[in-house]
Every structure is written in C-alpha cells, then in structure tokens.
Protein backbone atom coordinates (compact mmCIF):
# COMPACT_ATOMS: atom_id res chain seq x y z
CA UNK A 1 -6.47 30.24 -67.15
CA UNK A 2 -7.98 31.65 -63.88
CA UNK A 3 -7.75 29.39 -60.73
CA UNK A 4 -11.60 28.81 -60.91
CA UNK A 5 -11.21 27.48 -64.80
CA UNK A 6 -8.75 25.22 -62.97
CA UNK A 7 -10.54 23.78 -60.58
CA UNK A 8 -13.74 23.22 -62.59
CA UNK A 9 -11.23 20.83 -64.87
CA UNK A 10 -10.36 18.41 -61.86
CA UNK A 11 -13.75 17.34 -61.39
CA UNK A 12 -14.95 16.05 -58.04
CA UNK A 13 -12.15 15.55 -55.00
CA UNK A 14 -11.79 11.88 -53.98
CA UNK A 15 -12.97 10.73 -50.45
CA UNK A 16 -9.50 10.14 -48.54
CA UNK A 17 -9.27 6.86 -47.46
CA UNK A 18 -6.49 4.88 -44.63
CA UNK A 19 -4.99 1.81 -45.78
CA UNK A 20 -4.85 -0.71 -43.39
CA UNK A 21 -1.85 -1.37 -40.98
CA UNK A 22 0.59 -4.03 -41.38
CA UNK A 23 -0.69 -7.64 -39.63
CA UNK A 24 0.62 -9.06 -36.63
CA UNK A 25 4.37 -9.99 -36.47
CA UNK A 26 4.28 -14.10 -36.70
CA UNK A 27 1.37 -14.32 -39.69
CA UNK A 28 -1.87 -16.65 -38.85
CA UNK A 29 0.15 -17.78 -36.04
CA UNK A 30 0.39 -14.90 -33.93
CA UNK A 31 -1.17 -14.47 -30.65
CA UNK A 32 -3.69 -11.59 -30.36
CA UNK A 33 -2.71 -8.90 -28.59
CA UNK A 34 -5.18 -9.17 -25.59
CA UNK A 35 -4.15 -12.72 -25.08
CA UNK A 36 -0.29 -11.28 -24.11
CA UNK A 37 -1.67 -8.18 -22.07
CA UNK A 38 -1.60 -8.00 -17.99
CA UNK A 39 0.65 -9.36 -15.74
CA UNK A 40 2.72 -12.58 -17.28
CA UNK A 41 4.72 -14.93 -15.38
CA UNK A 42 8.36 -15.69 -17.34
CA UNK A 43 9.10 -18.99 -18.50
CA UNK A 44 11.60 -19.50 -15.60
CA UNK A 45 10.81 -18.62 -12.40
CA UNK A 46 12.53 -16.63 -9.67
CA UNK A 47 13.14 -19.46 -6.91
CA UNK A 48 11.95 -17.36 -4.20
CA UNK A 49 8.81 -17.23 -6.47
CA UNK A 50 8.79 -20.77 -7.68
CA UNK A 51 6.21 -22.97 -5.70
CA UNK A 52 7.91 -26.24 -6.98
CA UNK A 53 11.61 -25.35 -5.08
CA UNK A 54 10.44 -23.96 -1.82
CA UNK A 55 12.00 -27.73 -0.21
CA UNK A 56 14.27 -28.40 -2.77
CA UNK A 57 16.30 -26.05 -3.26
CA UNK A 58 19.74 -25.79 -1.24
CA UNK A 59 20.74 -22.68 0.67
CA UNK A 60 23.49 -21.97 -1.51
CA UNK A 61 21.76 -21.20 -4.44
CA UNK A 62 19.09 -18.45 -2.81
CA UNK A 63 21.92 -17.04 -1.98
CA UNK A 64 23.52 -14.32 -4.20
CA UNK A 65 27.46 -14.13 -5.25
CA UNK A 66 29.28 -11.42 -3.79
CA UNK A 67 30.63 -9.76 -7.53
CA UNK A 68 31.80 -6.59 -5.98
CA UNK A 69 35.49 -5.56 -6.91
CA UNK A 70 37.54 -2.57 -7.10
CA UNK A 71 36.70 -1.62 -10.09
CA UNK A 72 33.10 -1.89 -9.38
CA UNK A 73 33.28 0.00 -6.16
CA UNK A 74 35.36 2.49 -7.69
CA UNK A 75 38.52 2.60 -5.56
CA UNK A 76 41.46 2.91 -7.32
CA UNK A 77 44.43 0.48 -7.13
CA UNK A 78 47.07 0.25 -5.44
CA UNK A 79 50.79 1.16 -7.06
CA UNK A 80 50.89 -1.41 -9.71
CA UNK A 81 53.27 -3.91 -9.37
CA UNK A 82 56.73 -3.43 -10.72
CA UNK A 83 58.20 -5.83 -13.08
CA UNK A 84 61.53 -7.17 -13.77
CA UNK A 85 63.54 -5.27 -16.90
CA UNK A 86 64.29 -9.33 -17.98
C-alpha cells in the first residue's frame, strides 16, 4: 500500500477538542476565585493592626521576646564543662 492508499482509508480527521479542567477544590461549596483575590485580612490580627486592642492591650505583650542564643548568633561555646569519671 502507498501512503496515499493509506490515508484515503482513515476517512476524515476528527476536530480536536479540550476536556474541561477539574472543578474547584471544596465541590458546590467552594468560593469563586474572584471572591478570595486582592488584599485579605487574616483571621487574627496583628495587635499593632487590630483596632479592637489599641487600649487594651498591656505593654508586655507588643513587646517581642528576646529568643536570641548562642547558637542562634553563631558563637561557639565555651570549653564544655567537665564531668566527674563517677
């Protein structure tokens, strides 16, 4: 057979078609996309953002906890301690 005896056999090409994409994550309960797009506040403010605090809350917690060690600073130790042989 010659490749245009082949071709002739096939008959006409199919039109290609897409299949659709998978649906939103969460089913008919999902929020749209546009809904969730843009700037969104979290659920729990930062209290130097939070409105309802600016009176309430005490100084100690706007400020932060000093978490820096040794380790984190990357100094090394001193000579480790020495134990007893008992």
């Amino acid at each position: 057979m010659s490749d245009q005896d082949q071709e002739q056999d096939l008959g006409p090409r199919p039109e290609p078609e897409t299949e659709p994409g998978p649906g939103n994550p969460g089913g008919v309960d999902a929020v749209p996309e546009p809904a969730m797009a843009g700037d969104v506040e979290p659920h729990d403010l930062d209290p130097d953002h939070n409105p309802a605090v600016d009176e309430a809350l005490p100084e100690e917690m706007k400020t932060l906890e000093d978490t820096r060690t040794k380790a984190t600073e990357g100094e090394e130790d001193d000579e480790p301690e020495k134990e007893s042989p008992a």
